[in-house]
N, C-alpha and C. Protein backbone atom coordinates (compact mmCIF):
# COMPACT_ATOMS: atom_id res chain seq x y z
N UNK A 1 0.34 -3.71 0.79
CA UNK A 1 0.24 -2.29 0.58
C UNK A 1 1.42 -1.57 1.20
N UNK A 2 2.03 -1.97 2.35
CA UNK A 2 3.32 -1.55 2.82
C UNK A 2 3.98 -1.25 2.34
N UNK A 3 4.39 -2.28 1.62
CA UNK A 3 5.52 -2.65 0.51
C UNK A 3 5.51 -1.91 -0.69
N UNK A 4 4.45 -1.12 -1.23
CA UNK A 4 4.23 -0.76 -1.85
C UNK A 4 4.59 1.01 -1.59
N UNK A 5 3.81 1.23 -0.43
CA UNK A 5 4.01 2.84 0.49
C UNK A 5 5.89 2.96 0.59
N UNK A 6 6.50 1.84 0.94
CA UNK A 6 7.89 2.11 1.31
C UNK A 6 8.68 2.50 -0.38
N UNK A 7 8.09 1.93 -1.48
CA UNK A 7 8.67 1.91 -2.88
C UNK A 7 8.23 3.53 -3.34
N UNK A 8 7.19 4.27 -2.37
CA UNK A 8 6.68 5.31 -3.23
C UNK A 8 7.46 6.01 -2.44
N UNK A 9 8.30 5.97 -1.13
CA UNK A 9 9.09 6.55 -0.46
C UNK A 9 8.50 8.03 -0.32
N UNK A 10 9.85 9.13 -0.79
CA UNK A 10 9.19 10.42 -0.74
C UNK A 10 9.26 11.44 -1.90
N UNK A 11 8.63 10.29 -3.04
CA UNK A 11 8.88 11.04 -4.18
C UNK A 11 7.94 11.99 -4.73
N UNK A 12 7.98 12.70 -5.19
CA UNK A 12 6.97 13.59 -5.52
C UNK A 12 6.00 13.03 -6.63
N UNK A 13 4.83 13.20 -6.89
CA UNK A 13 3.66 12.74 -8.18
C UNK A 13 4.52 13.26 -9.66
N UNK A 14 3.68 12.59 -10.12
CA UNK A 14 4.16 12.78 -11.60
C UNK A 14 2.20 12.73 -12.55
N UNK A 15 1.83 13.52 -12.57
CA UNK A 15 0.71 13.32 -13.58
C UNK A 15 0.09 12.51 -12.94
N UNK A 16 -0.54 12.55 -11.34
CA UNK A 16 -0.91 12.08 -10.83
C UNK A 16 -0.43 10.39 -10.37
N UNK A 17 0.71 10.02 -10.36
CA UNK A 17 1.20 9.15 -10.27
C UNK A 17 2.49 8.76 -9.34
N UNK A 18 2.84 8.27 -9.41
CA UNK A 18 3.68 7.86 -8.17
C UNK A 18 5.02 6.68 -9.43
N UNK A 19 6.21 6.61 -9.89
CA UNK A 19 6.37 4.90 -10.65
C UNK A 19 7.53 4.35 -9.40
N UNK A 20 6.97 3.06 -9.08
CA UNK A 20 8.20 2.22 -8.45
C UNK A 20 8.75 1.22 -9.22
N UNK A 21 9.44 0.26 -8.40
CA UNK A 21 10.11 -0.84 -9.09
C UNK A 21 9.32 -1.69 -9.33
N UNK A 22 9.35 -2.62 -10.43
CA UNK A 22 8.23 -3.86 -10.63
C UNK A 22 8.63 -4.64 -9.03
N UNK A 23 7.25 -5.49 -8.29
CA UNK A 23 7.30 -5.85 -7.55
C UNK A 23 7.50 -7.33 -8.10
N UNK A 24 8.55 -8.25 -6.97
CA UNK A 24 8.89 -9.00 -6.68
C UNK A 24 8.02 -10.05 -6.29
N UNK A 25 6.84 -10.56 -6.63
CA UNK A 25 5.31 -11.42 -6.05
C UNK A 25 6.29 -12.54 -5.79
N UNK A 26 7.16 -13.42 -5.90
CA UNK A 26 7.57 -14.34 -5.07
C UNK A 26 8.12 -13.73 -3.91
N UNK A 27 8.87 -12.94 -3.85
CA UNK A 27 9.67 -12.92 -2.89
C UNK A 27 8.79 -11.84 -1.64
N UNK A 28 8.08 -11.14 -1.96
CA UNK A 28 6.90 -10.28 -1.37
C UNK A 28 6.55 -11.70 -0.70
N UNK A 29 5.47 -12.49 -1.04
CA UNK A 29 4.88 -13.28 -0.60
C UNK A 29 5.68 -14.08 0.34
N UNK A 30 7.07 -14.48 0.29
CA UNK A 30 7.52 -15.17 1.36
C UNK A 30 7.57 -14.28 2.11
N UNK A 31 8.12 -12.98 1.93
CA UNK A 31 8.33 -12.47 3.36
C UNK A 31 6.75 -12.26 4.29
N UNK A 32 6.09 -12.30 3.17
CA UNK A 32 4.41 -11.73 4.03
C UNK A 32 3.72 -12.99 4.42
N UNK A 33 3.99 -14.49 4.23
CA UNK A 33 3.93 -15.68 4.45
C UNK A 33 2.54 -16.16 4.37
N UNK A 34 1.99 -15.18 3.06
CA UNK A 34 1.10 -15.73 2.07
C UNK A 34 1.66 -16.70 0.66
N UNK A 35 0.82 -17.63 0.25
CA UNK A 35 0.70 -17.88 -1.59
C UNK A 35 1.28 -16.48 -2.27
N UNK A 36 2.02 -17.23 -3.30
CA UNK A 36 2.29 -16.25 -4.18
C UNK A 36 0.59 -15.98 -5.41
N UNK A 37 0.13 -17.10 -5.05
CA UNK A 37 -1.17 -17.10 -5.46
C UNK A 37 -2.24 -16.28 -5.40
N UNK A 38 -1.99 -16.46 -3.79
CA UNK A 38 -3.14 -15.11 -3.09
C UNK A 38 -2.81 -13.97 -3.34
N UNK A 39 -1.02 -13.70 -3.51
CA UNK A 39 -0.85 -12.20 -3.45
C UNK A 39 -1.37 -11.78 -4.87
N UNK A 40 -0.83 -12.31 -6.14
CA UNK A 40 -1.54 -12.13 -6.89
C UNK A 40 -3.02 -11.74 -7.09
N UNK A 41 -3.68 -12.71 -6.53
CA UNK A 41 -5.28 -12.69 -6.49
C UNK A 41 -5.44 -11.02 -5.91
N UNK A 42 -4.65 -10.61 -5.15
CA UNK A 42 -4.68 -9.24 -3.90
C UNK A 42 -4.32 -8.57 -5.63
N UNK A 43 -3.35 -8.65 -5.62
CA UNK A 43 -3.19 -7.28 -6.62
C UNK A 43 -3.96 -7.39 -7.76
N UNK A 44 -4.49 -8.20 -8.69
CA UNK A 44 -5.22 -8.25 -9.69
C UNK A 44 -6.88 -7.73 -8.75
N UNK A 45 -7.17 -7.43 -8.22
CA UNK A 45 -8.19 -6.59 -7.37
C UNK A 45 -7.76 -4.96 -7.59
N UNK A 46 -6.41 -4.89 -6.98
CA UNK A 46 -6.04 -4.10 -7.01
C UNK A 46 -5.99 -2.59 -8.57
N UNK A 47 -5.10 -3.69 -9.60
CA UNK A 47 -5.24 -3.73 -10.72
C UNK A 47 -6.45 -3.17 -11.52
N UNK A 48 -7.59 -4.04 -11.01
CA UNK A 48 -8.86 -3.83 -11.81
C UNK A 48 -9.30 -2.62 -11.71
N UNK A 49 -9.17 -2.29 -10.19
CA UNK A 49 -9.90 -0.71 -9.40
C UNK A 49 -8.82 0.65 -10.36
N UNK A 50 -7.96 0.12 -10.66
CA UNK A 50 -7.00 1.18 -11.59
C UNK A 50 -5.83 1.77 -10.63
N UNK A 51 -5.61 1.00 -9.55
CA UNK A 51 -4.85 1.61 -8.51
C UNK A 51 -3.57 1.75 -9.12
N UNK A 52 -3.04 0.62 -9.57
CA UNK A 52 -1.45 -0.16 -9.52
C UNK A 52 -1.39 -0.55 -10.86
N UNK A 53 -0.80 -0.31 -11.50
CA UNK A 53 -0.13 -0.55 -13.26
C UNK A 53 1.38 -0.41 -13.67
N UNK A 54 1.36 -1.41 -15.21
CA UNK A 54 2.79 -1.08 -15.33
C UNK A 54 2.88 -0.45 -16.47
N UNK A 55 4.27 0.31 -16.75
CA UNK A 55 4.53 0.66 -17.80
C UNK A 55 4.79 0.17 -18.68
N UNK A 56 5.08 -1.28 -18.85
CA UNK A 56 5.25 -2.50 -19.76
C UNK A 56 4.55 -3.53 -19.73
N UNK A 57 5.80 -4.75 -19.54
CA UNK A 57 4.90 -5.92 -19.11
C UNK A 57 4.72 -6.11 -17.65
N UNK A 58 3.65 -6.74 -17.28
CA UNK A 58 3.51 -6.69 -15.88
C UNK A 58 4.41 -7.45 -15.40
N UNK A 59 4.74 -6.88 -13.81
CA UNK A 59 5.96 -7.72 -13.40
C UNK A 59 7.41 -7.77 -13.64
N UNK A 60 7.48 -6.96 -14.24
CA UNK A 60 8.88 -7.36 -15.37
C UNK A 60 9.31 -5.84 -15.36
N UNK A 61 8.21 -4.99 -15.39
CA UNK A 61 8.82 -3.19 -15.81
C UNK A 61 8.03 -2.27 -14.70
N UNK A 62 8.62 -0.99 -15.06
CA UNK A 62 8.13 -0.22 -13.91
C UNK A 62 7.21 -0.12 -13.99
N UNK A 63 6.80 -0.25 -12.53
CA UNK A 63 4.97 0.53 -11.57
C UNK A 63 5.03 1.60 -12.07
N UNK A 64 3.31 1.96 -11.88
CA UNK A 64 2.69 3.06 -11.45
C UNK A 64 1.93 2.84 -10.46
N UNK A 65 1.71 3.81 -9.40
CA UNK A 65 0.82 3.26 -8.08
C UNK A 65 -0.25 5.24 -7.98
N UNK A 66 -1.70 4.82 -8.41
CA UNK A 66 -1.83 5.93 -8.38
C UNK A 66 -2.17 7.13 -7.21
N UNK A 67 -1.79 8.11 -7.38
CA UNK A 67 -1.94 9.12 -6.34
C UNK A 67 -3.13 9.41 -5.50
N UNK A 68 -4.30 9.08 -5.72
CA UNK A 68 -5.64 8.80 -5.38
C UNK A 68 -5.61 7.51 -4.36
N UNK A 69 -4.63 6.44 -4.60
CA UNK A 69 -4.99 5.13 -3.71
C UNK A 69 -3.86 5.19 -2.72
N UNK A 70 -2.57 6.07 -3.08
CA UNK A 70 -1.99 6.55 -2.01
C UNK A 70 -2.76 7.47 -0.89
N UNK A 71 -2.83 8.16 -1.55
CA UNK A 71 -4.40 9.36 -0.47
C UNK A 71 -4.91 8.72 0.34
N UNK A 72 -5.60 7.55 -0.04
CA UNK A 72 -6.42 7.06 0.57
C UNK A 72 -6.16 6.01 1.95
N UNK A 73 -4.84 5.32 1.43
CA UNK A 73 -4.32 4.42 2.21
C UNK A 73 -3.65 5.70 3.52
N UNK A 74 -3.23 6.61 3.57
CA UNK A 74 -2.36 7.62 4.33
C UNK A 74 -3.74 8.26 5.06
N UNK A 75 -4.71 8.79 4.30
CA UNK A 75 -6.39 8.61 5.50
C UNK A 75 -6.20 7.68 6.21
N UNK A 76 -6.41 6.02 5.52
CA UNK A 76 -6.79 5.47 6.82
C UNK A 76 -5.90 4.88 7.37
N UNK A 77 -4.70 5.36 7.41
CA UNK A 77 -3.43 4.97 8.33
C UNK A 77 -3.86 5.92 9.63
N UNK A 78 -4.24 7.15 8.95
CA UNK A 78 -4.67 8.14 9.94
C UNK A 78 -5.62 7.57 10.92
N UNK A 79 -6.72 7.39 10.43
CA UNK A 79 -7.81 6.99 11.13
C UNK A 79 -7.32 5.50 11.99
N UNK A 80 -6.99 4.79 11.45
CA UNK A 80 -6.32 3.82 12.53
C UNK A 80 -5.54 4.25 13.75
N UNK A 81 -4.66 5.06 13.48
CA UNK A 81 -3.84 5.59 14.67
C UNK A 81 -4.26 6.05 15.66
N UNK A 82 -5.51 7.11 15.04
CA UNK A 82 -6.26 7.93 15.93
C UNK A 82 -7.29 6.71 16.67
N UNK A 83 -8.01 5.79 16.18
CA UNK A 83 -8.84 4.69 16.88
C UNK A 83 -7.65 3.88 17.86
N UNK A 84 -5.70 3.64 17.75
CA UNK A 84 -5.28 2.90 18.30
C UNK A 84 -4.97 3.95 19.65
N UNK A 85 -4.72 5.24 19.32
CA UNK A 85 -4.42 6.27 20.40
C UNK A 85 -5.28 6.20 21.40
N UNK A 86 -6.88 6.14 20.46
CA UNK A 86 -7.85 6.39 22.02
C UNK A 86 -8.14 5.04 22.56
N UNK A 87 -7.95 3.79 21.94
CA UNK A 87 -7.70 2.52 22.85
C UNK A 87 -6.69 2.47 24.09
N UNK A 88 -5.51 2.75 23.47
CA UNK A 88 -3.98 2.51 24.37
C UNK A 88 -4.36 3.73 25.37
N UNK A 89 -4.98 4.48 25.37
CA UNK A 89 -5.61 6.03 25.94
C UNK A 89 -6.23 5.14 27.37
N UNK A 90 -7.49 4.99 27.06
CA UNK A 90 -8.06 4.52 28.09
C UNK A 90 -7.51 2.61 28.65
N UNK A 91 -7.07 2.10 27.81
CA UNK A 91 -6.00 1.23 28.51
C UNK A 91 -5.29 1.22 29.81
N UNK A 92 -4.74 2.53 29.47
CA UNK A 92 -3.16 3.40 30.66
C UNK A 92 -3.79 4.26 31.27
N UNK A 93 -5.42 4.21 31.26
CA UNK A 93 -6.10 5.09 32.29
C UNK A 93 -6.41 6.53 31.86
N UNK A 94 -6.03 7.32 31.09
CA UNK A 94 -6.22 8.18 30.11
C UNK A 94 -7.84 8.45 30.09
N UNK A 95 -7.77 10.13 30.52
CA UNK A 95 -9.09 10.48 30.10
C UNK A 95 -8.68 10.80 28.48
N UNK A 96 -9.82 10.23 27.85
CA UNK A 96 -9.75 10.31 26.66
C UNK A 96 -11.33 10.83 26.10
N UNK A 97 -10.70 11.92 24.80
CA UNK A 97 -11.93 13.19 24.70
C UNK A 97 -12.76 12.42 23.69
């Protein structure tokens, strides 16, 4: 999903949409030091829910990544931060509210 957030950079929607570059599933997967198998298996999940599509053939032509599953992932980036803040909080001794 990273990989994906860094391709949508800071572009503005389009008809509720977001388009990046077709992703790279071999070369994604080595760097993430999963199967190119599994990653697949990850995005055809992905896929089904209507998140992530292409404008052609898959793989081969430009993404769409939709604006709704961006939303959602940037919530719970939020909510993670805020659960890692009040850990590292009371960690370092931190009254934490």
């Amino acid at each position: 999903m990273d990989n994906i957030i860094i391709l949508v950079g800071h572009q503005k929607r389009d008809r509720g949409r977001y388009l990046i570059p077709a992703l790279n599933a071999r070369e994604i997967a080595q760097r993430i030091l999963i199967s190119r198998t599994h990653l697949q298996r990850i995005l055809r999940k992905i896929i089904n829910v209507g998140a992530i599509g292409w404008t052609g053939k898959p793989f081969e032509s430009v993404m769409w990544v939709d604006g709704a599953f961006i939303d959602e992932y940037i919530c719970w980036q939020a909510v993670k931060s805020h659960h890692l803040d009040r850990v590292f909080g009371v960690v370092a001794g931190q009254k934490v509210d």
